[in-house]
N, C-alpha and C. Protein backbone atom coordinates (compact mmCIF):
# COMPACT_ATOMS: atom_id res chain seq x y z
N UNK A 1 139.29 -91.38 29.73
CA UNK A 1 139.14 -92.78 30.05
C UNK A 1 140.49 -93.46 29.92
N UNK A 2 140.89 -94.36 30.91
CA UNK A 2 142.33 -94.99 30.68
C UNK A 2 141.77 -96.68 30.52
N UNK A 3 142.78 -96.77 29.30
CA UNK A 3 142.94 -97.90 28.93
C UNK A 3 143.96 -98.73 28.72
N UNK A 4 144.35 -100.19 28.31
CA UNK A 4 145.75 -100.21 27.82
C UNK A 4 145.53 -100.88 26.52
N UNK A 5 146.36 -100.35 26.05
CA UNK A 5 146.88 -101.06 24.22
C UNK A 5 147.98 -101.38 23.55
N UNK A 6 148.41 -102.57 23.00
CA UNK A 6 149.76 -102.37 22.50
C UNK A 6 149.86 -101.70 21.20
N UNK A 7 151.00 -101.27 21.67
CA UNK A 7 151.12 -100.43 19.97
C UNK A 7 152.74 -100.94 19.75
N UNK A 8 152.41 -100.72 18.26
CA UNK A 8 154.20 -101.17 17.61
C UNK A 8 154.85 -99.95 18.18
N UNK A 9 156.79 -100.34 18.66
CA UNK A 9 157.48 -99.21 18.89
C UNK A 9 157.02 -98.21 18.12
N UNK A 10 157.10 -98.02 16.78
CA UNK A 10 157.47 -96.74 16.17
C UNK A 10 156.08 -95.87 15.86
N UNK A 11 155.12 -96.83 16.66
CA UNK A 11 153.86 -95.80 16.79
C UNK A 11 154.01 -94.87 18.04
N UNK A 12 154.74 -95.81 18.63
CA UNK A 12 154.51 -95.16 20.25
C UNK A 12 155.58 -94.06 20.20
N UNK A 13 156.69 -94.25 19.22
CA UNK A 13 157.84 -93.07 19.27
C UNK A 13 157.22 -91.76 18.58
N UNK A 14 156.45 -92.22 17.57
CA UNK A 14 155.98 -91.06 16.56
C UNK A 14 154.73 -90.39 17.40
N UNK A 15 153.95 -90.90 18.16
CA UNK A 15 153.14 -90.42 18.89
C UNK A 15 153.55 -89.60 19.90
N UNK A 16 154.61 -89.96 20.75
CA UNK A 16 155.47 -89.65 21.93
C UNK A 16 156.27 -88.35 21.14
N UNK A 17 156.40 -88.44 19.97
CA UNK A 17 157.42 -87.39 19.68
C UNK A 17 156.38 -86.00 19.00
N UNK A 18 155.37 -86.30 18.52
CA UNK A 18 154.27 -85.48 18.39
C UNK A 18 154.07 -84.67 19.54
N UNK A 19 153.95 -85.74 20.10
CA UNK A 19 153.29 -84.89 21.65
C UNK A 19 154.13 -83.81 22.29
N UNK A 20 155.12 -84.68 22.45
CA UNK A 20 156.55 -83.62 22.60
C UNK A 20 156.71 -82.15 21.83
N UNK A 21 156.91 -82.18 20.44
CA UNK A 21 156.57 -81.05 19.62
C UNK A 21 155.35 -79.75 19.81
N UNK A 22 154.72 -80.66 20.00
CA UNK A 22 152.92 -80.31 20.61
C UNK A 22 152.83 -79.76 21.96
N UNK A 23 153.38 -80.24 23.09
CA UNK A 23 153.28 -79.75 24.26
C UNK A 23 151.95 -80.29 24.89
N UNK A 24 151.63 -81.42 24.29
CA UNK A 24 150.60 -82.25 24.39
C UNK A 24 150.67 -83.86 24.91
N UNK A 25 149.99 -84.38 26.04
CA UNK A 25 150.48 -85.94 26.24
C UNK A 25 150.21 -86.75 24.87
N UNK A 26 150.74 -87.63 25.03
CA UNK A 26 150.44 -88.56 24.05
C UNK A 26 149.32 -89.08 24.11
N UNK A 27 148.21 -89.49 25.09
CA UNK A 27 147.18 -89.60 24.64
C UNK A 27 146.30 -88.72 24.08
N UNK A 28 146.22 -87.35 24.07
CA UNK A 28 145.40 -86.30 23.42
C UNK A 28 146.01 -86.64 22.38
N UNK A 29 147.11 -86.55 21.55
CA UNK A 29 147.70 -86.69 20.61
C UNK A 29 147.44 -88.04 19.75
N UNK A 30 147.49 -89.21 20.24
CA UNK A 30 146.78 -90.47 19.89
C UNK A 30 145.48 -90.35 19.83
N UNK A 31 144.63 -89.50 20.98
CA UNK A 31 142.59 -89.38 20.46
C UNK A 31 142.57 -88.87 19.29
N UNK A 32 143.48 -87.59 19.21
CA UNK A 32 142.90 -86.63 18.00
C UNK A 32 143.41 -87.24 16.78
N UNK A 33 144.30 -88.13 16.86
CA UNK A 33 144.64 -88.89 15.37
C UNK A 33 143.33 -89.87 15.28
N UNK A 34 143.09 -90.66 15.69
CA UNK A 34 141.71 -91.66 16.18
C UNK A 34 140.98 -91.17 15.29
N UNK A 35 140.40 -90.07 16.10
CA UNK A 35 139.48 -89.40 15.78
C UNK A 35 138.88 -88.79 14.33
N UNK A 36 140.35 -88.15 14.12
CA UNK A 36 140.26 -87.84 12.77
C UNK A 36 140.25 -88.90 11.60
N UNK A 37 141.05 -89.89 12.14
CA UNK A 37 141.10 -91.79 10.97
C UNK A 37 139.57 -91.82 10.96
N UNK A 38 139.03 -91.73 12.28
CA UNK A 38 137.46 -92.27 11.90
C UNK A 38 136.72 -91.40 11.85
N UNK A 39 136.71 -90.09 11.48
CA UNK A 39 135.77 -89.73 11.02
C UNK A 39 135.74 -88.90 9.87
N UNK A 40 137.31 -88.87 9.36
CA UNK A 40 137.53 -88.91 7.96
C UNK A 40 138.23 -89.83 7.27
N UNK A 41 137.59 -90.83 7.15
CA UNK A 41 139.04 -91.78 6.75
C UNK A 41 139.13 -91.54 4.78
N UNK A 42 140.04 -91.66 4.85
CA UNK A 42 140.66 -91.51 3.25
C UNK A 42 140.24 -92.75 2.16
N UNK A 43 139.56 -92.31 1.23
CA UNK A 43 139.78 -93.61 -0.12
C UNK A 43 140.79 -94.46 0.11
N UNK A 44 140.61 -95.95 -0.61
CA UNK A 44 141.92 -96.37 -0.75
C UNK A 44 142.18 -96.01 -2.26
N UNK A 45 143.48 -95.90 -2.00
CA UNK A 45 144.32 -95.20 -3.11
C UNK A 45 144.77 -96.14 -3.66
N UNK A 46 144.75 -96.48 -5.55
CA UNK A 46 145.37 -96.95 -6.44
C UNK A 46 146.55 -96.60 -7.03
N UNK A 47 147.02 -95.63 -6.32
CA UNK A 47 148.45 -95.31 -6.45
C UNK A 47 149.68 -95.87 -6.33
N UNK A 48 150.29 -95.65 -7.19
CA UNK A 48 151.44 -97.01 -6.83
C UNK A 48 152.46 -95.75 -6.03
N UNK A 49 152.49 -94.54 -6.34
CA UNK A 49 153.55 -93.42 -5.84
C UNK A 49 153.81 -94.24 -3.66
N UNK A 50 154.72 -94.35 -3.52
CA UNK A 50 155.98 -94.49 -2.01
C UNK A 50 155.30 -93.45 -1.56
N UNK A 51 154.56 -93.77 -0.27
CA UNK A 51 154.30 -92.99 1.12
C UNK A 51 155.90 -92.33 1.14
N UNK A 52 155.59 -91.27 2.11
CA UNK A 52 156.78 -90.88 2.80
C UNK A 52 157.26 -91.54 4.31
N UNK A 53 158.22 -91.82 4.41
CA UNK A 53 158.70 -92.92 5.60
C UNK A 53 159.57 -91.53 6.72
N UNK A 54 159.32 -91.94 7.75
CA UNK A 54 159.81 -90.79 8.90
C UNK A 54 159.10 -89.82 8.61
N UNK A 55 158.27 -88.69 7.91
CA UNK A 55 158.02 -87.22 7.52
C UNK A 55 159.03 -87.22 6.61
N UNK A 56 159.42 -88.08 5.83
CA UNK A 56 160.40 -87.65 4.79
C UNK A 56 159.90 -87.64 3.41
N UNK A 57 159.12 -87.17 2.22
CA UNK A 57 158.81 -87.44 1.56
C UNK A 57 159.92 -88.25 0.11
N UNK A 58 159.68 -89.13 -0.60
CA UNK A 58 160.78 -89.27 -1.62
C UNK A 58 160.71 -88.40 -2.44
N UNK A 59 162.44 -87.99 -3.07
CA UNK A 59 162.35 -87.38 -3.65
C UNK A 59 161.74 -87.65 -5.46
N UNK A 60 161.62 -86.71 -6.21
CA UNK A 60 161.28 -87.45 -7.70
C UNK A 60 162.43 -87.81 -8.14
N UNK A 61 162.04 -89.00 -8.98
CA UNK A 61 162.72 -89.60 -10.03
C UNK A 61 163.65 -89.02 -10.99
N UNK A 62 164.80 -88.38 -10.83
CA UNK A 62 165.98 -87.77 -11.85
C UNK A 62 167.02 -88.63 -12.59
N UNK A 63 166.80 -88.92 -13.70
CA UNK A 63 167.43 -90.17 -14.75
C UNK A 63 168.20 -91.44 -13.99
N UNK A 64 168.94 -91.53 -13.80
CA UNK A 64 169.79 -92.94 -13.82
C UNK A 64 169.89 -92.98 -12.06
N UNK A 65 169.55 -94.12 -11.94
CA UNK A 65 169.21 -94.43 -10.53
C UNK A 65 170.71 -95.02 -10.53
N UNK A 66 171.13 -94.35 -8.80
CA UNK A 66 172.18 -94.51 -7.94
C UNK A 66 172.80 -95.96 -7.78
N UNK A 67 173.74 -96.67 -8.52
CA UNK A 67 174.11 -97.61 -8.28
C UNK A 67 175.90 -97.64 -8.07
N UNK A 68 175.92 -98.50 -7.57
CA UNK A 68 177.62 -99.38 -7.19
C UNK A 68 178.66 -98.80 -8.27
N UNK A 69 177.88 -99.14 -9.31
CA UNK A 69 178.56 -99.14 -10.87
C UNK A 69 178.45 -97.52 -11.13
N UNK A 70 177.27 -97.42 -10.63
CA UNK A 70 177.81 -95.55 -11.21
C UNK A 70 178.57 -94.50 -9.83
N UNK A 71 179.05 -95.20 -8.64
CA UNK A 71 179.17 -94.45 -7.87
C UNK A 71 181.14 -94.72 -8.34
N UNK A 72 181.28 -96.13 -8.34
CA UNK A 72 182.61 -96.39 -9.30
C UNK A 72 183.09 -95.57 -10.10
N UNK A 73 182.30 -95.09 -10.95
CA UNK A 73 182.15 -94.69 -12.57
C UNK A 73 182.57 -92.99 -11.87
N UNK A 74 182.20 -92.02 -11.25
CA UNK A 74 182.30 -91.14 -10.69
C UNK A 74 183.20 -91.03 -9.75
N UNK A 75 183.81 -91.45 -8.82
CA UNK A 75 185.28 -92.29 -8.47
C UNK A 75 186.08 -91.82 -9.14
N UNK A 76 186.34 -92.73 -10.49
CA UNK A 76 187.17 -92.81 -11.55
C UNK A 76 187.28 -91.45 -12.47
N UNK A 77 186.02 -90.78 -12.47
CA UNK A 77 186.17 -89.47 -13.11
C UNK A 77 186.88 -88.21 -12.27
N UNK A 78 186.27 -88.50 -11.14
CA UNK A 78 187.35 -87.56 -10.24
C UNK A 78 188.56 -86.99 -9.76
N UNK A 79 188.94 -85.94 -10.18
CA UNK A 79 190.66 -85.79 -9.90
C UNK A 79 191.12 -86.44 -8.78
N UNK A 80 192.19 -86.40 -8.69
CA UNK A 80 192.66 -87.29 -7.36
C UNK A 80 193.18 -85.49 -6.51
C-alpha cells in the first residue's frame, strides 16, 4: 500500500541506510520496524543509563571525566 508520511531527516537516513545494508527498500525496512514496535513494544524503562546515539553504544564510566583542565594537565606532562 503507498502512502505518504513525514519523517524527521535522520529517520529517513537511518532507514535508507538499513535498507541499503539490507538489500532491502526502505519501505520493507520501515514495515518490519512498525511492525515489530507494535507488536512488541518494550516497557518503559526507569533507567537513567544513555541510549546509544548512531549504533554507537557509550562507553562505561572510567574515573575522572575528560576535561579542558585535564587535557592541559597532560599537555604539560608530556615530553616535548
Amino acid at each position: 500500500m503507498r502512502t505518504t508520511l513525514s519523517l524527521d531527516d535522520d529517520i529517513l537516513f537511518a532507514v535508507k541506510e538499513r535498507a541499503r545494508r539490507e538489500n532491502r527498500t526502505a519501505g520493507q525496512v520501515l514495515s518490519d520496524l512498525a511492525r515489530q514496535a507494535l507488536t512488541n513494544p518494550e516497557p518503559a524503562s526507569d533507567s537513567t543509563e544513555v541510549p546509544g546515539c548512531h549504533g554507537f553504544e557509550p562507553l562505561p564510566h572510567r574515573g575522572e571525566a575528560v576535561s579542558n583542565a585535564l587535557i592541559d594537565r597532560l599537555r604539560e606532562d608530556e615530553p616535548a
